[in-house]
N, C-alpha and C. Protein backbone atom coordinates (compact mmCIF):
# COMPACT_ATOMS: atom_id res chain seq x y z
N UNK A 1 2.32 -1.94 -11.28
CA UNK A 1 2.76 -0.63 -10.82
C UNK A 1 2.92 0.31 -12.02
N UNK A 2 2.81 -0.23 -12.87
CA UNK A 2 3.36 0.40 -14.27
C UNK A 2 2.67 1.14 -14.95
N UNK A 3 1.35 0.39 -14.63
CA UNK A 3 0.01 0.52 -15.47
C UNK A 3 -0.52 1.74 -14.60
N UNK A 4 0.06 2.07 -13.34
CA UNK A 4 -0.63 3.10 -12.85
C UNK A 4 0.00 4.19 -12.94
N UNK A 5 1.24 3.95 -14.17
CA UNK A 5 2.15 5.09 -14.23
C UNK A 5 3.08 5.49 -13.26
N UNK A 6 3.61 4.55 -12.31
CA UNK A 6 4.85 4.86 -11.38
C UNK A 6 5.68 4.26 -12.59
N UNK A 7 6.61 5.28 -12.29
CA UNK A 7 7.55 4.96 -13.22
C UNK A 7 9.08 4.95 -12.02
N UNK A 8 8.86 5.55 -11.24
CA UNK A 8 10.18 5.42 -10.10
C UNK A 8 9.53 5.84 -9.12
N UNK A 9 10.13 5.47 -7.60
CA UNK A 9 9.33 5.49 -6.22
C UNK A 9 9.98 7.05 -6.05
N UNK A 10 8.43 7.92 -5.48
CA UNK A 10 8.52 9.33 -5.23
C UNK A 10 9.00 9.25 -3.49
N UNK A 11 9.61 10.51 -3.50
CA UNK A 11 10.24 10.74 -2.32
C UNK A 11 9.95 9.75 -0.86
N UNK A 12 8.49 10.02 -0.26
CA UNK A 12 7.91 9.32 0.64
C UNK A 12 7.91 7.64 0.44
N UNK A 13 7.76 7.23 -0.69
CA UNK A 13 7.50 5.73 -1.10
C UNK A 13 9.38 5.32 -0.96
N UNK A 14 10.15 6.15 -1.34
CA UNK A 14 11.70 5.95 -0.88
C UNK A 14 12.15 5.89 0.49
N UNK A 15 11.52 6.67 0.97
CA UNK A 15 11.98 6.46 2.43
C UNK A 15 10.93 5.37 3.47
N UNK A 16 9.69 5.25 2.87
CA UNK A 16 9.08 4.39 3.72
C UNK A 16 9.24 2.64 3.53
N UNK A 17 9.05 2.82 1.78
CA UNK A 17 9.18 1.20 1.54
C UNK A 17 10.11 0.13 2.17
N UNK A 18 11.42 0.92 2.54
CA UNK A 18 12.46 -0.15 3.00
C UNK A 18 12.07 -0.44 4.48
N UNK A 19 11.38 0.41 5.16
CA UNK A 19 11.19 -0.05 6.79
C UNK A 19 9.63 -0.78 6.90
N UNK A 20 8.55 -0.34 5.83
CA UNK A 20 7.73 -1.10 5.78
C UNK A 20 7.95 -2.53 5.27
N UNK A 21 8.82 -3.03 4.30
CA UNK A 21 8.83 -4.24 3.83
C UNK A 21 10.36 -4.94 4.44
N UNK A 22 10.78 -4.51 5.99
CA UNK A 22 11.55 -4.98 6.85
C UNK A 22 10.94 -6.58 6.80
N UNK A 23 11.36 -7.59 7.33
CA UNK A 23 10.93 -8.37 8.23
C UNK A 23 11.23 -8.44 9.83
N UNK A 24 10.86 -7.92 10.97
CA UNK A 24 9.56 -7.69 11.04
C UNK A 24 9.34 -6.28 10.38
N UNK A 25 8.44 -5.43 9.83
CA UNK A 25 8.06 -3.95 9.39
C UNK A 25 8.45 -3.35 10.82
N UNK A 26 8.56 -2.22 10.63
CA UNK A 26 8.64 -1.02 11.68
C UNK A 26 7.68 0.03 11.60
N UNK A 27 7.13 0.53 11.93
CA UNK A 27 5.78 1.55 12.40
C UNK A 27 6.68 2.69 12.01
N UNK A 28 5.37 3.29 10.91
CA UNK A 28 6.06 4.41 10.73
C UNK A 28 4.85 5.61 11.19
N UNK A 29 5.06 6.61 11.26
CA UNK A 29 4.52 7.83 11.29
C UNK A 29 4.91 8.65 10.26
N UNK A 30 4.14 9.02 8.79
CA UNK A 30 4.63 9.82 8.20
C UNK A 30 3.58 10.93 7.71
N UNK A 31 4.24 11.99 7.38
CA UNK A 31 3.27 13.17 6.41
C UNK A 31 3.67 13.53 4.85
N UNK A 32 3.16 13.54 4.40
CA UNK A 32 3.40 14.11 3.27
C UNK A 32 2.35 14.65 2.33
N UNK A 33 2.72 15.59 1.35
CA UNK A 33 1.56 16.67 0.64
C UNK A 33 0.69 15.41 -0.10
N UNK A 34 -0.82 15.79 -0.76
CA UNK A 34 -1.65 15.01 -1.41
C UNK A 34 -1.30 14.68 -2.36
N UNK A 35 -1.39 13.50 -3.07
CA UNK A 35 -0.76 12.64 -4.15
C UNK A 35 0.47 12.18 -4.23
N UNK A 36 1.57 12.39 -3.18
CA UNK A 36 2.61 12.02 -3.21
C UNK A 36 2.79 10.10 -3.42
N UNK A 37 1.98 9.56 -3.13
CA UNK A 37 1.99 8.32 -3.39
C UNK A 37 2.25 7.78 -1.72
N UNK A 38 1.41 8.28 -0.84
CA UNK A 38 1.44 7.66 0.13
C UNK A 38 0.64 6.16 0.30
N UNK A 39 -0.61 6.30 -0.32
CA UNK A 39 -1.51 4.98 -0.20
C UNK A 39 -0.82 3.88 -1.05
N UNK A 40 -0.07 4.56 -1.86
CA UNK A 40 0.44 3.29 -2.88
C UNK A 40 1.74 2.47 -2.02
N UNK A 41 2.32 3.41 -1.15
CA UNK A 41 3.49 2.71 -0.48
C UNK A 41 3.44 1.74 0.94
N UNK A 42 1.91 2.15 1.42
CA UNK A 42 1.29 1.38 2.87
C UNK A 42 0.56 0.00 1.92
N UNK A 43 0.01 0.22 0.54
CA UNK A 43 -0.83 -0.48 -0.31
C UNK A 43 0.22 -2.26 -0.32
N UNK A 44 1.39 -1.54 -0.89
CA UNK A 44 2.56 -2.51 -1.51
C UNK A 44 2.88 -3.15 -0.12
N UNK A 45 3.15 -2.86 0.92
CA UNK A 45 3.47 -3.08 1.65
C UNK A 45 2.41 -4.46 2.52
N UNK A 46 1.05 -4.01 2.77
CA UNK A 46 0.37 -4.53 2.85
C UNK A 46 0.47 -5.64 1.69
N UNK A 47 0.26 -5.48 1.08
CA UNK A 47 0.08 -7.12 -0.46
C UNK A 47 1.31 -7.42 -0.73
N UNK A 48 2.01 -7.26 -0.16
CA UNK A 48 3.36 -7.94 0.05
C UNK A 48 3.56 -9.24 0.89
N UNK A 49 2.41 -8.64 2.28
CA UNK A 49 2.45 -9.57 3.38
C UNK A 49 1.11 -10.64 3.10
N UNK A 50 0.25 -10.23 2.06
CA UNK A 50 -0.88 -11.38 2.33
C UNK A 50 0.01 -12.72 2.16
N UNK A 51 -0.92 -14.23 2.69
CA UNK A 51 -0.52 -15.33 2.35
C UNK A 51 -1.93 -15.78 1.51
N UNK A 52 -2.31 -16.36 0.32
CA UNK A 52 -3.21 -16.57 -0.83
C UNK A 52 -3.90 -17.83 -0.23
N UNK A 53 -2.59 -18.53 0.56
CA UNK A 53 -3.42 -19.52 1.51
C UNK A 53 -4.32 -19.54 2.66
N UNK A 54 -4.01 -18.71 3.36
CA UNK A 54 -4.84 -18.65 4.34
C UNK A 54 -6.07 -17.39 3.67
N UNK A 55 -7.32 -18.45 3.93
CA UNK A 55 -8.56 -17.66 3.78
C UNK A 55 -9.46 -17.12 4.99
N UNK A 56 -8.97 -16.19 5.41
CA UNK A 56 -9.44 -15.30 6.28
C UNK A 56 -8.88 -13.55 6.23
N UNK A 57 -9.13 -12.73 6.70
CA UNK A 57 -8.81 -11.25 6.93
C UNK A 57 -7.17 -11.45 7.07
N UNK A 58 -6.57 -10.96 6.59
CA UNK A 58 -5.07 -10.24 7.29
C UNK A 58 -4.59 -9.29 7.03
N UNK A 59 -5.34 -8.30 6.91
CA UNK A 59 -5.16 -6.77 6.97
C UNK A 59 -6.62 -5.96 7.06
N UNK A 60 -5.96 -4.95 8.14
CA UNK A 60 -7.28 -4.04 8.34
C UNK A 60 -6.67 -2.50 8.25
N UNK A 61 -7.07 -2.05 7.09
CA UNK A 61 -6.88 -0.44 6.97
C UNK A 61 -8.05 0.02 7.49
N UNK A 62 -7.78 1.15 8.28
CA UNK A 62 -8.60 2.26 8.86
C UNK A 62 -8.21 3.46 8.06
N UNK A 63 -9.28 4.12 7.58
CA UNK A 63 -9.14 5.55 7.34
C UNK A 63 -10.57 6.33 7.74
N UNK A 64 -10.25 7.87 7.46
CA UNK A 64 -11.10 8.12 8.73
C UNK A 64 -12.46 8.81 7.92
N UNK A 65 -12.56 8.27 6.54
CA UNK A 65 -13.86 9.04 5.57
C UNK A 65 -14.32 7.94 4.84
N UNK A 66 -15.34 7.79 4.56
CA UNK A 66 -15.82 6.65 3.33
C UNK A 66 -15.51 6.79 2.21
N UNK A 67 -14.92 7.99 1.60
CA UNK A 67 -14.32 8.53 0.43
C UNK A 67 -13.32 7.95 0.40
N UNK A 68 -12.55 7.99 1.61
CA UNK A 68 -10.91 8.23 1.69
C UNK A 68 -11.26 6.31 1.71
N UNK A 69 -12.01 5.69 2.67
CA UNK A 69 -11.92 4.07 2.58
C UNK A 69 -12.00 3.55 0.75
N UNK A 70 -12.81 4.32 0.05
CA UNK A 70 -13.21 3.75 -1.33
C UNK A 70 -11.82 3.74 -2.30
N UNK A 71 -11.26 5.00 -1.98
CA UNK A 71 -10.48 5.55 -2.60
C UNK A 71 -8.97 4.24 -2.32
N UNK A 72 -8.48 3.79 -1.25
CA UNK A 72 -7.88 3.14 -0.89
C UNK A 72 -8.09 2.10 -0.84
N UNK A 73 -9.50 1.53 -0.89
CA UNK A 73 -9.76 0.40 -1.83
C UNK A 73 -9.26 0.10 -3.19
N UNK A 74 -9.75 1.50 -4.19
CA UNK A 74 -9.33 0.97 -5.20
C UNK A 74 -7.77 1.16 -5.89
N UNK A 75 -7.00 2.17 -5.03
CA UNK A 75 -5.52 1.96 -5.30
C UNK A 75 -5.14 0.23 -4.97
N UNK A 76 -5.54 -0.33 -3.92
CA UNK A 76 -5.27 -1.58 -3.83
C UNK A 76 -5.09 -2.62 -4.58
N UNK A 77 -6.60 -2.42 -5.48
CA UNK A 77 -7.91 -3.42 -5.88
C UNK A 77 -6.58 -3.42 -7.43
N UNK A 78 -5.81 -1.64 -7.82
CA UNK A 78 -5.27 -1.69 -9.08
C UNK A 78 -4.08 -2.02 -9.12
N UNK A 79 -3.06 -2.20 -7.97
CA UNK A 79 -2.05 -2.93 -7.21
C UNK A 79 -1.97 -4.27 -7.50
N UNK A 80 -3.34 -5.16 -6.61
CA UNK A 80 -3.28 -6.16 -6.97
C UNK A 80 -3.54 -7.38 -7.84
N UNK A 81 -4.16 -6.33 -8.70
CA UNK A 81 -4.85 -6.89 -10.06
C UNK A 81 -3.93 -8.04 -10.95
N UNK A 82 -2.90 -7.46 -10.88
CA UNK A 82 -1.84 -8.29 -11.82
C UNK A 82 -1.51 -9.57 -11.17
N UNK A 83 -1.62 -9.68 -9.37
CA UNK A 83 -1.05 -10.77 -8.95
C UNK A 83 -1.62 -12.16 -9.56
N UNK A 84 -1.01 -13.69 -9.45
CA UNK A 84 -1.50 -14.51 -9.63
C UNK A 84 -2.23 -15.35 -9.18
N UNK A 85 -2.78 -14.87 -8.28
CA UNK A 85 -3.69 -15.98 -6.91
C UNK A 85 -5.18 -14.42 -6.71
């Protein structure tokens, strides 16, 4: 997270992270202006829940541009880079 320069969770990533990384999560609906760090807070949330064991799909992001899919690929791809599995 560091390496991508968060240095503290921005407004939206404060209010969403605690209901996304509930057990069970809660559905959120949110808006907020461009770059606020929305993909990074659905991102964490998501790679929070993979299991390294099971080898199959367990998450499916939809977005609605091939830009916007690439783009949220690679916030992910720089998320999960550090993990150990």
């Amino acid at each position: 997270i560091y390496s991508m320069n968060f240095r503290a969770p921005s407004k939206i990533q404060e209010i969403t992270l605690p209901h996304l990384l509930n057990d069970p999560p809660k559905n959120i609906i949110a808006q907020s202006q461009s770059g606020t760090g929305k993909t990074a807070a659905f991102s964490i949330a998501t790679i929070s829940r993979i299991d390294p064991n099971i080898k199959s799909p367990q998450a499916l992001i939809l977005a609605p541009t091939f830009e916007l899919a690439l783009q949220i690929g690679s916030v992910i791809e720089n998320i999960a880079k550090f993990l150990p599995y």
